[in-house]
Structures are given as structure tokens and as C-alpha cells.
C-alpha atoms as a PDB file:
ATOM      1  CA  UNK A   1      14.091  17.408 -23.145  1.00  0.00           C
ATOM      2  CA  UNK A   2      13.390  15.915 -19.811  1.00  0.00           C
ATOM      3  CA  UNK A   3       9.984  13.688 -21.387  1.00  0.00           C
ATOM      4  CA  UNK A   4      12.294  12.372 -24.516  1.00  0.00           C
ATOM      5  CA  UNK A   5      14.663  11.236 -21.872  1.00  0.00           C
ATOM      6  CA  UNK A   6      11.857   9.557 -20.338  1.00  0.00           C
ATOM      7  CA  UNK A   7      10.727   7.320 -23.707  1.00  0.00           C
ATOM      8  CA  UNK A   8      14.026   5.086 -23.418  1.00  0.00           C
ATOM      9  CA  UNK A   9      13.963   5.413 -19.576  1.00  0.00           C
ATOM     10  CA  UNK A  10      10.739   3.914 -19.356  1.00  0.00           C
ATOM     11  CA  UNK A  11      11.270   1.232 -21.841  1.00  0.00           C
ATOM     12  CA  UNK A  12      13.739  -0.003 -19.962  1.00  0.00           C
ATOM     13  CA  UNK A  13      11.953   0.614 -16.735  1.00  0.00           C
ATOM     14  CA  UNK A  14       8.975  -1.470 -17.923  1.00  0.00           C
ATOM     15  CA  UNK A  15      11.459  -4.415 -19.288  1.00  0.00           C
ATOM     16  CA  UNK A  16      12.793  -4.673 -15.666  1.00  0.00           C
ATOM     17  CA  UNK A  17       9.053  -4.128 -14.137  1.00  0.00           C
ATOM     18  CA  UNK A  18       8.164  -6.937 -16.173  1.00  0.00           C
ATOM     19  CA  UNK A  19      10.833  -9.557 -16.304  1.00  0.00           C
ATOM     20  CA  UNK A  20      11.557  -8.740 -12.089  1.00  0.00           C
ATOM     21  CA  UNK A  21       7.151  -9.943 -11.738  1.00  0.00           C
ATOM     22  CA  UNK A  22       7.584 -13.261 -13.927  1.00  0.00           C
ATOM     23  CA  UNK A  23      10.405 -13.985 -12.020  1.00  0.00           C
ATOM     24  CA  UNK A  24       9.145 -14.224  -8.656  1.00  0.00           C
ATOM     25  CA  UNK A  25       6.110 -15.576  -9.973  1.00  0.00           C
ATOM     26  CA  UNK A  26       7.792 -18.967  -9.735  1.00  0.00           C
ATOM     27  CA  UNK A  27       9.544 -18.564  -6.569  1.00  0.00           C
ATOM     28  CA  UNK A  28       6.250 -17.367  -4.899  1.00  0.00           C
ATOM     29  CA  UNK A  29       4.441 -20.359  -5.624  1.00  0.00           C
ATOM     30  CA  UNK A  30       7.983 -22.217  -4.306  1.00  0.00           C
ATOM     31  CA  UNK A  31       8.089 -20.422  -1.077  1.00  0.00           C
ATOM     32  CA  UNK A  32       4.322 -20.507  -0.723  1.00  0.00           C
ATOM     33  CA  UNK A  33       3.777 -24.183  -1.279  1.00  0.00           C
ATOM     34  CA  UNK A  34       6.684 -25.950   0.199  1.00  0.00           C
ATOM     35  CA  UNK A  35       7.863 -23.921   3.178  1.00  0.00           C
ATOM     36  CA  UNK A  36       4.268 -21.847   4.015  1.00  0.00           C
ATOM     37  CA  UNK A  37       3.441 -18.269   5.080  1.00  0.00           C
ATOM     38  CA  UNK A  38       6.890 -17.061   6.502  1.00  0.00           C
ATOM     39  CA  UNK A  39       8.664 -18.096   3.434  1.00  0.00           C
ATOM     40  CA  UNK A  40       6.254 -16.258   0.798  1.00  0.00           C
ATOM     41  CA  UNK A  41       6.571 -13.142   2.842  1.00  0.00           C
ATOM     42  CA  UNK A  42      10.642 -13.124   2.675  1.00  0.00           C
ATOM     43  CA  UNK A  43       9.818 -13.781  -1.230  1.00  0.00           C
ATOM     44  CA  UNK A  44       7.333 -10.446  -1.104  1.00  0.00           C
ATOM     45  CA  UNK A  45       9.582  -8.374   0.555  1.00  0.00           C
ATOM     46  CA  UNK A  46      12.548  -9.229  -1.484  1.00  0.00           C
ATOM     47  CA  UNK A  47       9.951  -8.718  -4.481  1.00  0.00           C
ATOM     48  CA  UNK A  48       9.372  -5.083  -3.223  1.00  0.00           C
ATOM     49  CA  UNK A  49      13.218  -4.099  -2.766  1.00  0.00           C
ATOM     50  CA  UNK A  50      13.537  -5.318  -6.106  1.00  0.00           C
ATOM     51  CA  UNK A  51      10.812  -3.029  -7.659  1.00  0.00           C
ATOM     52  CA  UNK A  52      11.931  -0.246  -5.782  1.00  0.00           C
ATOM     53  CA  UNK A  53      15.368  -0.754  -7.780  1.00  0.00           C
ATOM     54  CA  UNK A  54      13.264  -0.769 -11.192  1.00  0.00           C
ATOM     55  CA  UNK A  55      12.008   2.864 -10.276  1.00  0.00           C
ATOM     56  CA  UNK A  56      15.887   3.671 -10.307  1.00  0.00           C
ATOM     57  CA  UNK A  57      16.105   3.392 -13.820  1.00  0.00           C
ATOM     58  CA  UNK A  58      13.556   6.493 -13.953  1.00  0.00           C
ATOM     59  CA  UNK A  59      15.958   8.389 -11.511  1.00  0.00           C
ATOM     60  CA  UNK A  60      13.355   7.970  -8.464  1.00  0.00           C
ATOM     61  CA  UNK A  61      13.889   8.387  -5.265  1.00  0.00           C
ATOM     62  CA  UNK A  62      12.536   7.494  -1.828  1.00  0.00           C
ATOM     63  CA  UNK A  63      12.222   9.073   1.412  1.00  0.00           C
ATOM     64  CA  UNK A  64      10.116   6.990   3.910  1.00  0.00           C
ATOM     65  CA  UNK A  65      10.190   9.034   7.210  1.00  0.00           C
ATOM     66  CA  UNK A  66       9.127   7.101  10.433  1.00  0.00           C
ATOM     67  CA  UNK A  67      10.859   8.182  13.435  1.00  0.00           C
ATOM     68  CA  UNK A  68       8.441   6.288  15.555  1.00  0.00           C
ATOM     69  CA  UNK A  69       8.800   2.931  17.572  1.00  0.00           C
ATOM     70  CA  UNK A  70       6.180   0.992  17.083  1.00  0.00           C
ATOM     71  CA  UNK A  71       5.586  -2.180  18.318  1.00  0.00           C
ATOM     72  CA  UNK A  72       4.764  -5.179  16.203  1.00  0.00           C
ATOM     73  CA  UNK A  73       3.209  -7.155  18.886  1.00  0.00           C
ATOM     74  CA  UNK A  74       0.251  -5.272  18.161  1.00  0.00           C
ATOM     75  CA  UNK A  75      -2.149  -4.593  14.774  1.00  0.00           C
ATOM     76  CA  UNK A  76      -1.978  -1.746  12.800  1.00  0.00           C
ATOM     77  CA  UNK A  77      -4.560  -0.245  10.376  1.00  0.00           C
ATOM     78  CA  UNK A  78      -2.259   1.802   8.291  1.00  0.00           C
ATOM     79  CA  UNK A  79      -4.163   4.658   6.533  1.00  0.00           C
ATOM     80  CA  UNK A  80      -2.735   6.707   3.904  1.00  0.00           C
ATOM     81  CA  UNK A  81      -3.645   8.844   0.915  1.00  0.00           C
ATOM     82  CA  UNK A  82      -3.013   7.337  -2.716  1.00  0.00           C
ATOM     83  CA  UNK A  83      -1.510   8.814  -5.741  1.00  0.00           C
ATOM     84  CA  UNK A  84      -0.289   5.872  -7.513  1.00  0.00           C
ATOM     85  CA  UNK A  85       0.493   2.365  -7.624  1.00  0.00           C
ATOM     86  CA  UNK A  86       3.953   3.244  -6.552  1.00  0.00           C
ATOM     87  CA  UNK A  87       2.730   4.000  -3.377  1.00  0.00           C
ATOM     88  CA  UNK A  88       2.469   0.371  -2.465  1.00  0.00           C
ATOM     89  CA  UNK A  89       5.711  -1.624  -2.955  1.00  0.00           C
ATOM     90  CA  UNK A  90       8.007   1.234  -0.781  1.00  0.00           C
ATOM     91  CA  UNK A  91       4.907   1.043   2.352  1.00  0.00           C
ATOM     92  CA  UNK A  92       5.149  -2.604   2.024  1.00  0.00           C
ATOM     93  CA  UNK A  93       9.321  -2.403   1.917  1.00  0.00           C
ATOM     94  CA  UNK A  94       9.717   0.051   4.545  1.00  0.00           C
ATOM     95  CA  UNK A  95       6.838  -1.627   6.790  1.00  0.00           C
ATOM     96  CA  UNK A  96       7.596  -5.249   6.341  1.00  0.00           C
ATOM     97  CA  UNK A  97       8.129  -5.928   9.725  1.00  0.00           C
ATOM     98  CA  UNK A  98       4.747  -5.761  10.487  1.00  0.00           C
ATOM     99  CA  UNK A  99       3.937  -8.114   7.737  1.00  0.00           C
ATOM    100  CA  UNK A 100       1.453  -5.395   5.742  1.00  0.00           C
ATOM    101  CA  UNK A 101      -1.618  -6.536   4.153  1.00  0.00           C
ATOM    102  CA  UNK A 102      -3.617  -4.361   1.856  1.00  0.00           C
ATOM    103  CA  UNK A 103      -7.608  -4.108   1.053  1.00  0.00           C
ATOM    104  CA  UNK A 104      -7.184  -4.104  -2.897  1.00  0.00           C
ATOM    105  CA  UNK A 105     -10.277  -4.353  -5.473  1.00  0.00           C
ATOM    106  CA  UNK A 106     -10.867  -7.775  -6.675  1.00  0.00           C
ATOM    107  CA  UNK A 107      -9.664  -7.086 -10.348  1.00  0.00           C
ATOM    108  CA  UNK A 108      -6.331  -7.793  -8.957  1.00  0.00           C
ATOM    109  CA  UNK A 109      -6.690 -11.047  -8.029  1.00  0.00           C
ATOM    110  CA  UNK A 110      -5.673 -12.468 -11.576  1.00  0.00           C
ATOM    111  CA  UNK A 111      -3.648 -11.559 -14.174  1.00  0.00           C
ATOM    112  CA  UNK A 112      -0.369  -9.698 -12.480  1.00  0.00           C
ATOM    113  CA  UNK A 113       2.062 -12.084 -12.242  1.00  0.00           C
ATOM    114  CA  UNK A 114       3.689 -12.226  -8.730  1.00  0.00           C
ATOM    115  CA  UNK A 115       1.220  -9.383  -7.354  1.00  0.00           C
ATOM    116  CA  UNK A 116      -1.750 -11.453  -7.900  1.00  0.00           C
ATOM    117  CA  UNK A 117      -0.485 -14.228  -5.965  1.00  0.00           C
ATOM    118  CA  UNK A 118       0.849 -12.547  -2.781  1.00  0.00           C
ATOM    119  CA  UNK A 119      -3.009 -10.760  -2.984  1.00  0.00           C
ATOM    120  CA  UNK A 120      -5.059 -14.403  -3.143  1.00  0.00           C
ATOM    121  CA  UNK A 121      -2.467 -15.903  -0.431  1.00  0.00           C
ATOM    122  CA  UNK A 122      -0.691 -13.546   1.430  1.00  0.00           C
ATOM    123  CA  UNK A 123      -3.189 -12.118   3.744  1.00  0.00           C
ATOM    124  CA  UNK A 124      -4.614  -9.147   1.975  1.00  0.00           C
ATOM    125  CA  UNK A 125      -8.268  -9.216   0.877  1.00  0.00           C
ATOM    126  CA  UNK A 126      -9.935  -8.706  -2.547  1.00  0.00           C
ATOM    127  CA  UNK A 127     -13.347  -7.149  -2.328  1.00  0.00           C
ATOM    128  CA  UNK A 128     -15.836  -5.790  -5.097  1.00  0.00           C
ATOM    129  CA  UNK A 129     -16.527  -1.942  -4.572  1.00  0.00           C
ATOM    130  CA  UNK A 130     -19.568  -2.367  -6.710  1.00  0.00           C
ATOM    131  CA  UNK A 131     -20.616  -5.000  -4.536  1.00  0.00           C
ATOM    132  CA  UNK A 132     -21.481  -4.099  -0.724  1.00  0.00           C
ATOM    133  CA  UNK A 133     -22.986  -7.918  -0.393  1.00  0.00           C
ATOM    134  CA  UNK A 134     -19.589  -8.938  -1.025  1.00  0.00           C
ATOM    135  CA  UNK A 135     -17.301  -6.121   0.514  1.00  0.00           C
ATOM    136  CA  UNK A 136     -18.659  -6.022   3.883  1.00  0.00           C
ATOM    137  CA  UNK A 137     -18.369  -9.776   4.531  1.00  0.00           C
ATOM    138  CA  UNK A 138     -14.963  -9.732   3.572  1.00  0.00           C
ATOM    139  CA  UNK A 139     -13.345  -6.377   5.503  1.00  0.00           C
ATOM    140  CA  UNK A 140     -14.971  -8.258   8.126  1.00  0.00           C
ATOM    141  CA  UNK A 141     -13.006 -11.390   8.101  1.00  0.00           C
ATOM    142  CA  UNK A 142     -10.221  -9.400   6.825  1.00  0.00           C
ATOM    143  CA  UNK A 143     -10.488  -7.197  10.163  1.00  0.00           C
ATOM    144  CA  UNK A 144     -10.536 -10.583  12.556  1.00  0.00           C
ATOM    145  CA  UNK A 145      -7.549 -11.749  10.842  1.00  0.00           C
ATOM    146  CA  UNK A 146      -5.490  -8.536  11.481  1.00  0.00           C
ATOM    147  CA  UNK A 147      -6.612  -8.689  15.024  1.00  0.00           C
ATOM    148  CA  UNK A 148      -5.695 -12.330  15.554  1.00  0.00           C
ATOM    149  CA  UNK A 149      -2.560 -12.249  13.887  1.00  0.00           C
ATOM    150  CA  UNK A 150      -1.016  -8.827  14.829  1.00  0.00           C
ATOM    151  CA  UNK A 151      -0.559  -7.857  11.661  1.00  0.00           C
ATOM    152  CA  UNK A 152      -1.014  -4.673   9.113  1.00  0.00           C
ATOM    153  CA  UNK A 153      -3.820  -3.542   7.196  1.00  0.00           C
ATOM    154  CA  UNK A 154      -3.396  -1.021   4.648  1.00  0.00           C
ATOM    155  CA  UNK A 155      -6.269   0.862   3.478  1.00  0.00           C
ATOM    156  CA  UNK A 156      -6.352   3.672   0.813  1.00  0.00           C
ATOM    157  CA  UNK A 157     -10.001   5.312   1.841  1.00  0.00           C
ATOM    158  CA  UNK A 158      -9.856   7.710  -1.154  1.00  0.00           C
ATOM    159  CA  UNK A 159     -10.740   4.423  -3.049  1.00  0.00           C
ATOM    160  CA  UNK A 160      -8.574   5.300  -6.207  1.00  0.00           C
ATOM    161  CA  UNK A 161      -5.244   7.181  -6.887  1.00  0.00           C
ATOM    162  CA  UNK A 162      -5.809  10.847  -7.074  1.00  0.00           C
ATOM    163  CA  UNK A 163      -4.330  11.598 -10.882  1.00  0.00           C
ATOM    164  CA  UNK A 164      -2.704  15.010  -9.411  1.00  0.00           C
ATOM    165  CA  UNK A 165      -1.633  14.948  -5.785  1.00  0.00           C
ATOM    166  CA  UNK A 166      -4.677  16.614  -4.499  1.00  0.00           C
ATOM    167  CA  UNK A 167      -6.575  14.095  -2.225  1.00  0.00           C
ATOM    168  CA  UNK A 168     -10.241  12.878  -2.646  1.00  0.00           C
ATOM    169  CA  UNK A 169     -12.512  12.551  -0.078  1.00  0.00           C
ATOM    170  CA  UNK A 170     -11.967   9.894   1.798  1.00  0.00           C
ATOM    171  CA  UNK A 171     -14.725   7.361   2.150  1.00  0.00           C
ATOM    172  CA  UNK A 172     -14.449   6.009   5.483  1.00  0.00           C
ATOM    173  CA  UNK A 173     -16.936   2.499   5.210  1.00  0.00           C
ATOM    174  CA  UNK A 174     -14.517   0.064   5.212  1.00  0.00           C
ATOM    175  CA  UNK A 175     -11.856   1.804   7.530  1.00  0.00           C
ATOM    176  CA  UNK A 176     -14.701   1.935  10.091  1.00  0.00           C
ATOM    177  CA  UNK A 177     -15.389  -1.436  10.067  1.00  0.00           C
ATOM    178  CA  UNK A 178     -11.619  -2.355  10.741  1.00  0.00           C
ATOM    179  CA  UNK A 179     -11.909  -0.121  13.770  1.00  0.00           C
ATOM    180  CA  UNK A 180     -14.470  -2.117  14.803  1.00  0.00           C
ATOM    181  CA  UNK A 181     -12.948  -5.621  14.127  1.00  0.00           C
ATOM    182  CA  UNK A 182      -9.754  -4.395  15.332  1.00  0.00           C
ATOM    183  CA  UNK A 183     -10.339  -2.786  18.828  1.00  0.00           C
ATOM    184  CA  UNK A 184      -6.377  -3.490  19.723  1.00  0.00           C
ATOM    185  CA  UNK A 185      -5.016  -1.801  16.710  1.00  0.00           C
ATOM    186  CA  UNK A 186      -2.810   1.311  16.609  1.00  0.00           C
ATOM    187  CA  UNK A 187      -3.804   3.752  13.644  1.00  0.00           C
ATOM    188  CA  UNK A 188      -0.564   4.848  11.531  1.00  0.00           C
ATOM    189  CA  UNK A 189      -1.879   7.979   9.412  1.00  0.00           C
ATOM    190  CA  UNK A 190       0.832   8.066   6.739  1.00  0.00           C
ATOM    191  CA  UNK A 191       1.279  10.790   3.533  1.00  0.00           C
ATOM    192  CA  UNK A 192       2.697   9.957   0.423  1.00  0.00           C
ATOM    193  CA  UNK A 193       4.189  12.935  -1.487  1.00  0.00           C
ATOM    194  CA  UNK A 194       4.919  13.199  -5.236  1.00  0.00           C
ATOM    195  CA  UNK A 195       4.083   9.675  -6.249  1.00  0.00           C
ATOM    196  CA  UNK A 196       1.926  11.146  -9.069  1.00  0.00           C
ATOM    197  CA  UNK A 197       4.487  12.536 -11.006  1.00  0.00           C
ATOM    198  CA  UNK A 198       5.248   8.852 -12.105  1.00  0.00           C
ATOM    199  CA  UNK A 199       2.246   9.198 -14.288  1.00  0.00           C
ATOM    200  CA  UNK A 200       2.665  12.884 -14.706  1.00  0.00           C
ATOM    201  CA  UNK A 201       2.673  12.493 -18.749  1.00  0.00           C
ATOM    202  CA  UNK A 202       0.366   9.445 -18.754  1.00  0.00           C
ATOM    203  CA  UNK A 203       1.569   5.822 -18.566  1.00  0.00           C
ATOM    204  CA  UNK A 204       4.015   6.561 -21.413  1.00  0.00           C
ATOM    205  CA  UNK A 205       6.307   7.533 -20.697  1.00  0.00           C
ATOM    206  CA  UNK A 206       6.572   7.951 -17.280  1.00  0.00           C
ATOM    207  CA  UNK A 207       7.808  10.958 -15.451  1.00  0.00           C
ATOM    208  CA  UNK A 208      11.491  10.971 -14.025  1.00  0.00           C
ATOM    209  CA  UNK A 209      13.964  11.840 -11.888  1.00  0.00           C
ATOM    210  CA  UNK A 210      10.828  11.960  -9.087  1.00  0.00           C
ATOM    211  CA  UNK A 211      11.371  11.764  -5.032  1.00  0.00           C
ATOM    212  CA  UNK A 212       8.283  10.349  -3.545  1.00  0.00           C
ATOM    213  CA  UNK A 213       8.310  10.985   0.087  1.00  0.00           C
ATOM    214  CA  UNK A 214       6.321   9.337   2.717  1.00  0.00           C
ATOM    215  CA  UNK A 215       5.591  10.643   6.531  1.00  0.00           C
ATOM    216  CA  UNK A 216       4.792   8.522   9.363  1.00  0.00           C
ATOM    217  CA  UNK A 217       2.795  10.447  11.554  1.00  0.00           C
ATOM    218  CA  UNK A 218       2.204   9.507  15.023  1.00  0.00           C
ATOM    219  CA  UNK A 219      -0.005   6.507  16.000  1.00  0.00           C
ATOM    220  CA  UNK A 220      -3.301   7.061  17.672  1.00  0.00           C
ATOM    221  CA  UNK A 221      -4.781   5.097  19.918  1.00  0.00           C
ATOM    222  CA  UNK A 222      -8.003   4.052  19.814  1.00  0.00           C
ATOM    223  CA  UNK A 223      -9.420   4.305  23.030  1.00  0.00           C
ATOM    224  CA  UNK A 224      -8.178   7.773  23.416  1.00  0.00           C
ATOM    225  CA  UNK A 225     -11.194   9.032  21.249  1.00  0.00           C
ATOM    226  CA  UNK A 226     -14.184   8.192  22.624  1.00  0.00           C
ATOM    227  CA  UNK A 227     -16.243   9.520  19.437  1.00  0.00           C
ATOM    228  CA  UNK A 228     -15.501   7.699  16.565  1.00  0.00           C
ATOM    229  CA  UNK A 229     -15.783  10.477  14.050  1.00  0.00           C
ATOM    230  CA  UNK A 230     -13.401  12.840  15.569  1.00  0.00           C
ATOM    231  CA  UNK A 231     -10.990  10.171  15.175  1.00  0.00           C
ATOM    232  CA  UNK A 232     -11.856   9.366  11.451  1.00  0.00           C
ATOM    233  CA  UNK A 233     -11.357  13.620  10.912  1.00  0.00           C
ATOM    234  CA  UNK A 234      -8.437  13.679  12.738  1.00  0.00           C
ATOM    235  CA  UNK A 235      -7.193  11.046  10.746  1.00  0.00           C
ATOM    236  CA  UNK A 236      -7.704  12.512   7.757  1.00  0.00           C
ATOM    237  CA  UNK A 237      -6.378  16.194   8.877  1.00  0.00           C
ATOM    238  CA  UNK A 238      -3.042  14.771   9.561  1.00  0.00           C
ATOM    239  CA  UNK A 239      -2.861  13.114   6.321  1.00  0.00           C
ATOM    240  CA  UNK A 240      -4.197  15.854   3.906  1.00  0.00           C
ATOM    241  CA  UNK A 241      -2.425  18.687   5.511  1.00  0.00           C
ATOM    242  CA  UNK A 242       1.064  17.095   4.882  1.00  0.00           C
ATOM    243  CA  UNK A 243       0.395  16.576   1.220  1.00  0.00           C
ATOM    244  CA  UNK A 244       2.285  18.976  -0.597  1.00  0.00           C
ATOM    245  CA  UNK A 245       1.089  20.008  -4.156  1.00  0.00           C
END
């Protein structure tokens, strides 16, 4: 009963998905061109709220659990695990304040209206996994500019959603060399919970009546581990062992 609810649901849900993208579209380019950076980021965030209100329509909710105060005079490299694109918008709602910026594969550089934009000029960087030539160069500027600007990196290290809630590997290349480009940056481990039921039955429909959760776990300093590796594991230990399946 619950998936033939879901075929309307998610009709509906992808009308408002789509129409709420080609909308901003417009006033992206708006913000972006005549008024500059600060103006495109009030037009992201208001584009985030507003997808988070699409995934109503499906009966999802959203927990985002940070009961820490943490200072946005200083970077971040947010690290989190990944279950589904619907991870993104309610990290980059709930986070906003620190003006997040995500390392996203280059194929989404064109074609998504709004999201495509924001990705070429709002900060985050597009890199080729197939293509280390490419990649490195680019985390690396990527890094500098999160270090000079005080600002958020996002970085999925599984490298792709995991289609179940159980977490890859992570592949820790490219968070490594933001530790290294970002010496003054706090790391914010956070866990995302139940985002994969979205896609539980495929892309259509989509699953319903979800509550993703996400944990902030406590920043970690940098310069408290003097071995980098320990601090990549314990990275990943707080992550994975919140993840509940």
C-alpha cells in the first residue's frame, strides 16, 4: 500500500523538484552577476530550504543534530558518509553559516539547472575521479581557498552513495590533501542516517514517509594528532559507528 502511495507522491514530488531548480536558475545568475558572491549564497540557501520543502510532499523528515558551537571564523573540512543525494541540500541548509562548499565530480558541472551553477561559481570544485592529473591540481586550489576564506569543505570520501546504508570504505586521497592545504581547519565528522530509503524502491517511485537524521559529532583538532592516520581512522570510527542500519 505504502509504494502505490508513493507513485502520485513522487510525481508530484518531482514536479516541485523540477519547477523549484528552473526557478532559481534565473535568480542565480541575477544574484550572481549583479550583486556578487554574498548575494548568490542567500539565493543557494533559500534554494536548499526550498528543496527541503519538496521532500515534504514524500512525508520526509529531518533531524540535523549539532549541539556544538563552532566558530565560523575558522575553516572546516566537513566529512560525512553518503547515502544519497538528499544528503546534500539539508548539510548545506543546516550549515549555511559557514558558507559550505562541496568536492563534487565534474559531471555536475552542466546540465542541472540551479545546482550546476552554484557548483561552477559558488566555491565548490568539480574534479574528474578518473583523472588524478586533473583531481589533484584542483583539491589543491580548492584546499587554499577554504583556508583563505574560512569557509566549508564538504567531502564524501566513500566517493559514491552507498545504495543501502551500509558505508564503503572510505578513500581518504583527497581528504588528506585538504588536511594538508588546510592546517587551520577544524574537522566536523558528521553521520547521515536513513537517507537511502529515498531510493529504497529505485528512483520511481521514491520511498516515503522517511526521517533522515544527521549527527554532528565533535570537532577535532588538527594538531591534537600528531599522526595523521590515527586521525583519518578516528574519523571514520565516529562516523561509521553512528550509522544505524
Amino acid at each position: 500500500m505504502q509504494k502505490l502511495l508513493a507513485y502520485p507522491l513522487t510525481t508530484l514530488y518531482f514536479i516541485c523538484f523540477g519547477l523549484t531548480l528552473v526557478i532559481f536558475h534565473p535568480i542565480e545568475w541575477f544574484c550572481h552577476r549583479v550583486f556578487g558572491y554574498k548575494a548568490l549564497k542567500k539565493s543557494v540557501d533559500a534554494l536548499q530550504f526550498c528543496l527541503m520543502r519538496c521532500l515534504n510532499v514524500l512525508g520526509t523528515r529531518f533531524t540535523f543534530n549539532n549541539p556544538h558551537q563552532i566558530s565560523t571564523d575558522r575553516p572546516l573540512i566537513i566529512v560525512s558518509n553518503h547515502q544519497s543525494m538528499y544528503d546534500i541540500s539539508p548539510i548545506m541548509w543546516y550549515m549555511r553559516k559557514h558558507h559550505v562548499k562541496f568536492v563534487a565530480k565534474k559531471e555536475l558541472g552542466k546540465g542541472f539547472p540551479s545546482v550546476s551553477y552554484n557548483l561552477r561559481h559558488g566555491g565548490s570544485v568539480l574534479i574528474d575521479r578518473k583523472n588524478p592529473r586533473q583531481a589533484l591540481p584542483a583539491m589543491m586550489k580548492f584546499g587554499e581557498y577554504i583556508e583563505d576564506t574560512k569557509r566549508a569543505a564538504v567531502i564524501f570520501p566513500e566517493g559514491t552513495r552507498s545504495k543501502d546504508g551500509n558505508p564503503r570504505p572510505f578513500k581518504t586521497k583527497g581528504l588528506e590533501v585538504l588536511l594538508k592545504k588546510v592546517p587551520s581547519a577544524l574537522i566536523v565528522p558528521i553521520t547521515v542516517n536513513n537517507s537511502w530509503k529515498m531510493l529504497r524502491y529505485g528512483k520511481f517511485p521514491m520511498g516515503i514517509g522517511n526521517h533522515i537524521k544527521f549527527t554532528v559529532h565533535k570537532p577535532l583538532e588538527i594538531a591534537n594528532f600528531t599522526n595523521r592516520d590515527e586521525l583519518l581512522q578516528e574519523v571514520e570510527n565516529t562516523i561509521v559507528e553512528s550509522i544505524q542500519i
